[in-house]
PDB file of N, CA and C in Angstrom:
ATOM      1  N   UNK A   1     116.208 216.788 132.088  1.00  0.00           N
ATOM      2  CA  UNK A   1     116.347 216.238 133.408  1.00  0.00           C
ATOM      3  C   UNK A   1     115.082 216.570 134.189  1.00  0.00           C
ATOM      4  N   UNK A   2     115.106 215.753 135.009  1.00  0.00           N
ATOM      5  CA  UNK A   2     112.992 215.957 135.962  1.00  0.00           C
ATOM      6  C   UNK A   2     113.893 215.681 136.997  1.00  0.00           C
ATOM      7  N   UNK A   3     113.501 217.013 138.117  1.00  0.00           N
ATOM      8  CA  UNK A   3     113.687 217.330 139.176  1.00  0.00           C
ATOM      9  C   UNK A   3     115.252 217.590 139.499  1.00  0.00           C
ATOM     10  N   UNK A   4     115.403 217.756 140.804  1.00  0.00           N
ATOM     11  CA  UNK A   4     116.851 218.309 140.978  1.00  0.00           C
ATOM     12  C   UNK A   4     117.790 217.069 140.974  1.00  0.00           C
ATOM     13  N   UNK A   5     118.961 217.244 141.036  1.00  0.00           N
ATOM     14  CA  UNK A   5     120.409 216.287 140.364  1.00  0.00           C
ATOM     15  C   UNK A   5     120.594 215.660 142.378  1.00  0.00           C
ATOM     16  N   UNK A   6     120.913 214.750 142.342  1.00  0.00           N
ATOM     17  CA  UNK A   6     121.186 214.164 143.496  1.00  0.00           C
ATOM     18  C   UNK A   6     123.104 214.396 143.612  1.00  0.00           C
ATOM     19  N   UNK A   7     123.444 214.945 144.612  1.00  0.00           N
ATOM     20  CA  UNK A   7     124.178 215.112 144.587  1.00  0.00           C
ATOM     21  C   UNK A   7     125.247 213.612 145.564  1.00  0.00           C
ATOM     22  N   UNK A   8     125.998 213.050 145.571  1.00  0.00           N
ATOM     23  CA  UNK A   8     127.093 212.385 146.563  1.00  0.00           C
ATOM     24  C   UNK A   8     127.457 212.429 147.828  1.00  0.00           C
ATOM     25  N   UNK A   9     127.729 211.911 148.749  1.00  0.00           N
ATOM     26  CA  UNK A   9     128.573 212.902 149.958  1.00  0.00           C
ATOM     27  C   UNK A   9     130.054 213.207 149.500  1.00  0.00           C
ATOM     28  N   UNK A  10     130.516 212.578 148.662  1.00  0.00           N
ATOM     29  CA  UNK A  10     132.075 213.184 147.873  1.00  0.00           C
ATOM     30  C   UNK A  10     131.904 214.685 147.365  1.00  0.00           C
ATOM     31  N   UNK A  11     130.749 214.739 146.348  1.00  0.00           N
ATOM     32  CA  UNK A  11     130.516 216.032 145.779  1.00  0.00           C
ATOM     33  C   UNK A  11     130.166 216.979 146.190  1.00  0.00           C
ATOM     34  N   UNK A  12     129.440 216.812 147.093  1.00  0.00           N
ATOM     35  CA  UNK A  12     129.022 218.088 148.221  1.00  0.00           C
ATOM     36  C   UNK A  12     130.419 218.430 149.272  1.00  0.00           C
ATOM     37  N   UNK A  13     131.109 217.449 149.580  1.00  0.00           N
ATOM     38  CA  UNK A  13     132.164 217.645 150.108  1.00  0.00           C
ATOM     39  C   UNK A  13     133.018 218.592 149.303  1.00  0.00           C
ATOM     40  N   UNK A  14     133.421 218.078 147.570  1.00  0.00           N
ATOM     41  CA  UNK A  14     134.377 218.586 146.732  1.00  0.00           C
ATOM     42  C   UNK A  14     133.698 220.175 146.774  1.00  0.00           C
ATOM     43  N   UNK A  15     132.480 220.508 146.502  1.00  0.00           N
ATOM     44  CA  UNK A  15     131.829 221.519 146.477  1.00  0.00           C
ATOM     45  C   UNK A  15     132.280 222.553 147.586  1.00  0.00           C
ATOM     46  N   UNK A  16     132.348 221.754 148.625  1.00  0.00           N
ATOM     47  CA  UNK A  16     132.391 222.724 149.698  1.00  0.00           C
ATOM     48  C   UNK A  16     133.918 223.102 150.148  1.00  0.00           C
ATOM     49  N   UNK A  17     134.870 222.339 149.469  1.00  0.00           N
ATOM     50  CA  UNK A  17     136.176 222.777 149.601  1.00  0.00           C
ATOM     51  C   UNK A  17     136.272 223.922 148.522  1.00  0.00           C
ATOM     52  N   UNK A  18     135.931 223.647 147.167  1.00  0.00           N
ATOM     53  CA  UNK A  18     135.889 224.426 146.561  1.00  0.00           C
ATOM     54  C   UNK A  18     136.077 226.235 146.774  1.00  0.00           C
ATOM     55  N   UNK A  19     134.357 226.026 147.321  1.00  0.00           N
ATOM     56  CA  UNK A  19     134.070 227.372 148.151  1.00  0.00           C
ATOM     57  C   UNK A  19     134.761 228.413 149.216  1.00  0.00           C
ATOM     58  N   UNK A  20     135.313 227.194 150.190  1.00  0.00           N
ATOM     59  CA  UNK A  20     136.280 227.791 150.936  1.00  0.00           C
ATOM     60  C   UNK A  20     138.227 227.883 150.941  1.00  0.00           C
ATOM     61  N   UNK A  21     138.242 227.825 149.124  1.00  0.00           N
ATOM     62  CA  UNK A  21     139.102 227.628 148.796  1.00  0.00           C
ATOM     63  C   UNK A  21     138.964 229.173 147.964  1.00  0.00           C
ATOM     64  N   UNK A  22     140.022 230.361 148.241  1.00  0.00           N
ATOM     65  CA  UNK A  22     139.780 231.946 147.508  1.00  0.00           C
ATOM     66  C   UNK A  22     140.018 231.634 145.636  1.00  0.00           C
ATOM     67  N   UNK A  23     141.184 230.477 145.514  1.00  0.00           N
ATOM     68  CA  UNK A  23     141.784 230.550 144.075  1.00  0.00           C
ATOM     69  C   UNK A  23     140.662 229.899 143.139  1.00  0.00           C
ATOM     70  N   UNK A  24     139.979 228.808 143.860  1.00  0.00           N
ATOM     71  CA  UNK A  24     138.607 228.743 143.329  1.00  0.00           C
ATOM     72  C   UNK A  24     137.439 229.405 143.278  1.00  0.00           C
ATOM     73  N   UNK A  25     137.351 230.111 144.168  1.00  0.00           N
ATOM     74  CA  UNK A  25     135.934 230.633 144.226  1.00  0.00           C
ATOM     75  C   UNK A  25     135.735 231.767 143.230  1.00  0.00           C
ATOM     76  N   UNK A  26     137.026 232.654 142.858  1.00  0.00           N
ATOM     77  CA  UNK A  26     136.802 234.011 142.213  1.00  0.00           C
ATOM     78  C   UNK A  26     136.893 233.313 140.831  1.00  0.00           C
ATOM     79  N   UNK A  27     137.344 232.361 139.745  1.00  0.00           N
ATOM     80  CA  UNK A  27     136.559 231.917 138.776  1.00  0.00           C
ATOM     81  C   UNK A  27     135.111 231.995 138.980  1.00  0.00           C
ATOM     82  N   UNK A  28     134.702 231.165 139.696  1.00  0.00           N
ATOM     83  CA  UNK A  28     133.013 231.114 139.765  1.00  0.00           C
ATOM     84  C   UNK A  28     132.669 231.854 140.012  1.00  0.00           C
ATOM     85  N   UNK A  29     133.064 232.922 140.830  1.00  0.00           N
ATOM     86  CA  UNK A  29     132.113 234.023 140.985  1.00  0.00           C
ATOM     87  C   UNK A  29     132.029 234.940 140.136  1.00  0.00           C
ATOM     88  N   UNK A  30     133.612 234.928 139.078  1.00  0.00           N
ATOM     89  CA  UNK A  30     133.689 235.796 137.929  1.00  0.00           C
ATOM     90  C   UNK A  30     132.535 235.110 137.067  1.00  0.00           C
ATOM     91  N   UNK A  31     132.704 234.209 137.052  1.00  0.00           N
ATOM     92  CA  UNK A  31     131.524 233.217 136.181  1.00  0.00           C
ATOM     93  C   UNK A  31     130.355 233.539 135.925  1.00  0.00           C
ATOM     94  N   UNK A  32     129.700 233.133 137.411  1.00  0.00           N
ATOM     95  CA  UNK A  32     128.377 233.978 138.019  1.00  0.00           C
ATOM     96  C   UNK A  32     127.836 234.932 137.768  1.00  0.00           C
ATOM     97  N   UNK A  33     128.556 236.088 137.711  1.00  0.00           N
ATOM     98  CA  UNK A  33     128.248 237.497 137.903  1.00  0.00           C
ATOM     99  C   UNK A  33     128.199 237.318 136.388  1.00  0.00           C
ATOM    100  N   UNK A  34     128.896 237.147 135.403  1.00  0.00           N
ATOM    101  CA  UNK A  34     129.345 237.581 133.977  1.00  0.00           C
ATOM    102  C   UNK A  34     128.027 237.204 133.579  1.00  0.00           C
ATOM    103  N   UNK A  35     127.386 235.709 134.050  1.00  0.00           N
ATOM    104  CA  UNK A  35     125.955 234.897 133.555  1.00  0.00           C
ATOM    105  C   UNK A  35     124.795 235.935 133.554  1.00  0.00           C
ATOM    106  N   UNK A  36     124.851 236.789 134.387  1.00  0.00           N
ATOM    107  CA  UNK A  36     123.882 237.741 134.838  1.00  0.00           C
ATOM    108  C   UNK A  36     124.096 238.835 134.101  1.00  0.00           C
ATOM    109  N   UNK A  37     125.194 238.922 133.379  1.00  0.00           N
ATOM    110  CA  UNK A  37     124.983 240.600 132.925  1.00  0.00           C
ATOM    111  C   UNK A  37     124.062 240.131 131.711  1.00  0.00           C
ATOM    112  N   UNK A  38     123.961 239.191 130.897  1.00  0.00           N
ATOM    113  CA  UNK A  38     122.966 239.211 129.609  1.00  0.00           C
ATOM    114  C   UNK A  38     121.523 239.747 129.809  1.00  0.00           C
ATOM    115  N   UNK A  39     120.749 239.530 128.853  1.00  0.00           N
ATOM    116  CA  UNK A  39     119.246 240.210 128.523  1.00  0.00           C
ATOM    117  C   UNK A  39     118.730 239.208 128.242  1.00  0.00           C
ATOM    118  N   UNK A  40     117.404 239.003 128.678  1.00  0.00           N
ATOM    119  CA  UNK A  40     116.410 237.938 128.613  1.00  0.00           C
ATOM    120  C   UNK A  40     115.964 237.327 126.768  1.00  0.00           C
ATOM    121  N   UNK A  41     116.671 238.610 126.315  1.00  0.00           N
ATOM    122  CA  UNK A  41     116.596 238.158 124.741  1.00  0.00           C
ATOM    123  C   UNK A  41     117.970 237.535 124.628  1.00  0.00           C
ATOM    124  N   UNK A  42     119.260 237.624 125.041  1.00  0.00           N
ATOM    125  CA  UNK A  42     120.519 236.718 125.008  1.00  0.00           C
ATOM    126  C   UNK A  42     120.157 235.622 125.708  1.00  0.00           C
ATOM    127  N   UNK A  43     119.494 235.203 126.567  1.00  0.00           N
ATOM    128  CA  UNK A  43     119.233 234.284 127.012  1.00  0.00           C
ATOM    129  C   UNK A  43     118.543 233.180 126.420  1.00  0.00           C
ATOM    130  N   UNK A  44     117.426 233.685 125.958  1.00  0.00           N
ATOM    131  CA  UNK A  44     116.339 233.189 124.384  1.00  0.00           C
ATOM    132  C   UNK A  44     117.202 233.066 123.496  1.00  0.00           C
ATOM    133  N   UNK A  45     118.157 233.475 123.014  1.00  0.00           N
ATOM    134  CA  UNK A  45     118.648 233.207 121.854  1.00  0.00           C
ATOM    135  C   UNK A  45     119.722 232.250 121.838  1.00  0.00           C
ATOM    136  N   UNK A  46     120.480 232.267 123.025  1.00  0.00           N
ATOM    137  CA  UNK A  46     121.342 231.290 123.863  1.00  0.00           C
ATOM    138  C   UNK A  46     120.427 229.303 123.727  1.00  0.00           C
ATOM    139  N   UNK A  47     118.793 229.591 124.157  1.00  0.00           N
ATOM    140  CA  UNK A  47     118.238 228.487 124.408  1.00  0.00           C
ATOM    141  C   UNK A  47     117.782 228.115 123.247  1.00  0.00           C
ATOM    142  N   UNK A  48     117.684 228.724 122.116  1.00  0.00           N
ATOM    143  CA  UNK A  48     117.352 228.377 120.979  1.00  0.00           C
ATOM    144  C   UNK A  48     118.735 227.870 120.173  1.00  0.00           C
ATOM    145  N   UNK A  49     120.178 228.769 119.934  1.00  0.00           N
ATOM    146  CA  UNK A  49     120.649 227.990 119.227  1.00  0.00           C
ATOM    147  C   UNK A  49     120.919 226.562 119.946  1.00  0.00           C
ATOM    148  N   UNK A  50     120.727 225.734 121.299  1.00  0.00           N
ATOM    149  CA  UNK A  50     121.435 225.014 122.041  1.00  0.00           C
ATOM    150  C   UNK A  50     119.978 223.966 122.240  1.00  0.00           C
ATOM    151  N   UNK A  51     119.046 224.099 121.587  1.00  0.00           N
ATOM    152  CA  UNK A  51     118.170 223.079 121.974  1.00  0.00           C
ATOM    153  C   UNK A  51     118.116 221.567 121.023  1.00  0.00           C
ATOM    154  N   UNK A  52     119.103 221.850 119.916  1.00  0.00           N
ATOM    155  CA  UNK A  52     119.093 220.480 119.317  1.00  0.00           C
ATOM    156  C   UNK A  52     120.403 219.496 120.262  1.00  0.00           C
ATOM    157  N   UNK A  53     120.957 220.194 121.266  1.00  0.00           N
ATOM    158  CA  UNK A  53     121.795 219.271 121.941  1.00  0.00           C
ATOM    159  C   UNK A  53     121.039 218.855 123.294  1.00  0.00           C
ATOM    160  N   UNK A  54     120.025 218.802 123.406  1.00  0.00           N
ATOM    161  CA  UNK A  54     119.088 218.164 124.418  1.00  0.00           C
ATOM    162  C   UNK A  54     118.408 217.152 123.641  1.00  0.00           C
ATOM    163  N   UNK A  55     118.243 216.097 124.031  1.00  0.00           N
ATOM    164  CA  UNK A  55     117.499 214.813 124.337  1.00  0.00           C
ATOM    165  C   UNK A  55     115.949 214.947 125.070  1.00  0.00           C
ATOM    166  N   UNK A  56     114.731 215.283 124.690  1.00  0.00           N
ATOM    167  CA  UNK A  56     113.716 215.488 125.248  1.00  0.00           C
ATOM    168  C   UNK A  56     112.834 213.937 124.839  1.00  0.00           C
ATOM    169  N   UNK A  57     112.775 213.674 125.911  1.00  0.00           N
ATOM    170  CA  UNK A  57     111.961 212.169 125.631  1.00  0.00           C
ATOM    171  C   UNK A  57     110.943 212.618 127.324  1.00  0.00           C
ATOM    172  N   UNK A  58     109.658 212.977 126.750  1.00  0.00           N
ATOM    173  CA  UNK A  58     108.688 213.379 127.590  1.00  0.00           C
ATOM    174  C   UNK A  58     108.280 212.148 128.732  1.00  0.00           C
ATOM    175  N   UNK A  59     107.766 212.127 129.841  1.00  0.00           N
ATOM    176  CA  UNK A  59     107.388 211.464 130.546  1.00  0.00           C
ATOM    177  C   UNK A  59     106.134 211.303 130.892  1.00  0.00           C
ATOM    178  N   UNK A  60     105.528 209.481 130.717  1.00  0.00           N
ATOM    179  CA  UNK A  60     104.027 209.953 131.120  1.00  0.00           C
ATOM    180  C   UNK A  60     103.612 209.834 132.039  1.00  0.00           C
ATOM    181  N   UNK A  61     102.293 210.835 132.458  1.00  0.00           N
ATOM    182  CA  UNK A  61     102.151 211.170 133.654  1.00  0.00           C
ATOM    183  C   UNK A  61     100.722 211.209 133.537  1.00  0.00           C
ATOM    184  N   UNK A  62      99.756 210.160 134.392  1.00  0.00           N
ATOM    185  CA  UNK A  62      98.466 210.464 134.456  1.00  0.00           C
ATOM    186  C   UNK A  62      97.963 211.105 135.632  1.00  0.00           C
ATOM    187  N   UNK A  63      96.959 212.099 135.357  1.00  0.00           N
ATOM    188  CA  UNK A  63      96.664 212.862 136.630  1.00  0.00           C
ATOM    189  C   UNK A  63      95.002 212.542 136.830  1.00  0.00           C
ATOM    190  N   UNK A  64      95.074 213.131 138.036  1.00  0.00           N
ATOM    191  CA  UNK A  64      93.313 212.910 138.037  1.00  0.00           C
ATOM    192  C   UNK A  64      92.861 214.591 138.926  1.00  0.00           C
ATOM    193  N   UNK A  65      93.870 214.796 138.797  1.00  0.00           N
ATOM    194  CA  UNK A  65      93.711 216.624 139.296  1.00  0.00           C
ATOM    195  C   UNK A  65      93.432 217.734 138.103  1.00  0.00           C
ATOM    196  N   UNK A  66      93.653 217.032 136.710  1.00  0.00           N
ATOM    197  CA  UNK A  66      94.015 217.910 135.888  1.00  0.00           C
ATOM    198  C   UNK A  66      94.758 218.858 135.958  1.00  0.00           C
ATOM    199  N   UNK A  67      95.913 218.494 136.329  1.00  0.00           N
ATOM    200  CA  UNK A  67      97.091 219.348 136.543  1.00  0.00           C
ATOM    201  C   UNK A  67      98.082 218.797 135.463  1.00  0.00           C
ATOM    202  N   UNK A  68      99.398 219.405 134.989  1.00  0.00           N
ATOM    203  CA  UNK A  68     100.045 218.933 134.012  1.00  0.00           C
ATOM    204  C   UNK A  68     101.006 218.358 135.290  1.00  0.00           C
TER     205      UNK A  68
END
């Protein structure tokens, strides 16, 4: 994916009930927190077994800054 996800005015709405909803929020936050306890090597190893389920079809891009 290139650049951030556009979100709806439904989804930002659903989002925000979500949040101020307690029976939802403590999943995600159990969620959250749990994402963070790994090690930058579980993480690497996480992105490696999971990269044949991405679709990478590069985009071209000409510059004249020589910037990527």
């Amino acid at each position: 994916m290139n650049g951030p996800a556009l979100l709806s005015d439904e989804e930002k709405r659903e989002m925000l009930q979500d949040a101020q909803d307690v029976k939802r929020r403590s999943p995600f936050l159990a969620a959250r927190l749990k994402s963070q306890e790994g090690t930058i090597d579980e993480y690497i190893d996480f992105l490696s077994q999971n990269i044949g389920w991405i679709e990478f079809i590069p985009s071209r891009r000409v510059t004249t800054d020589f910037k990527l």
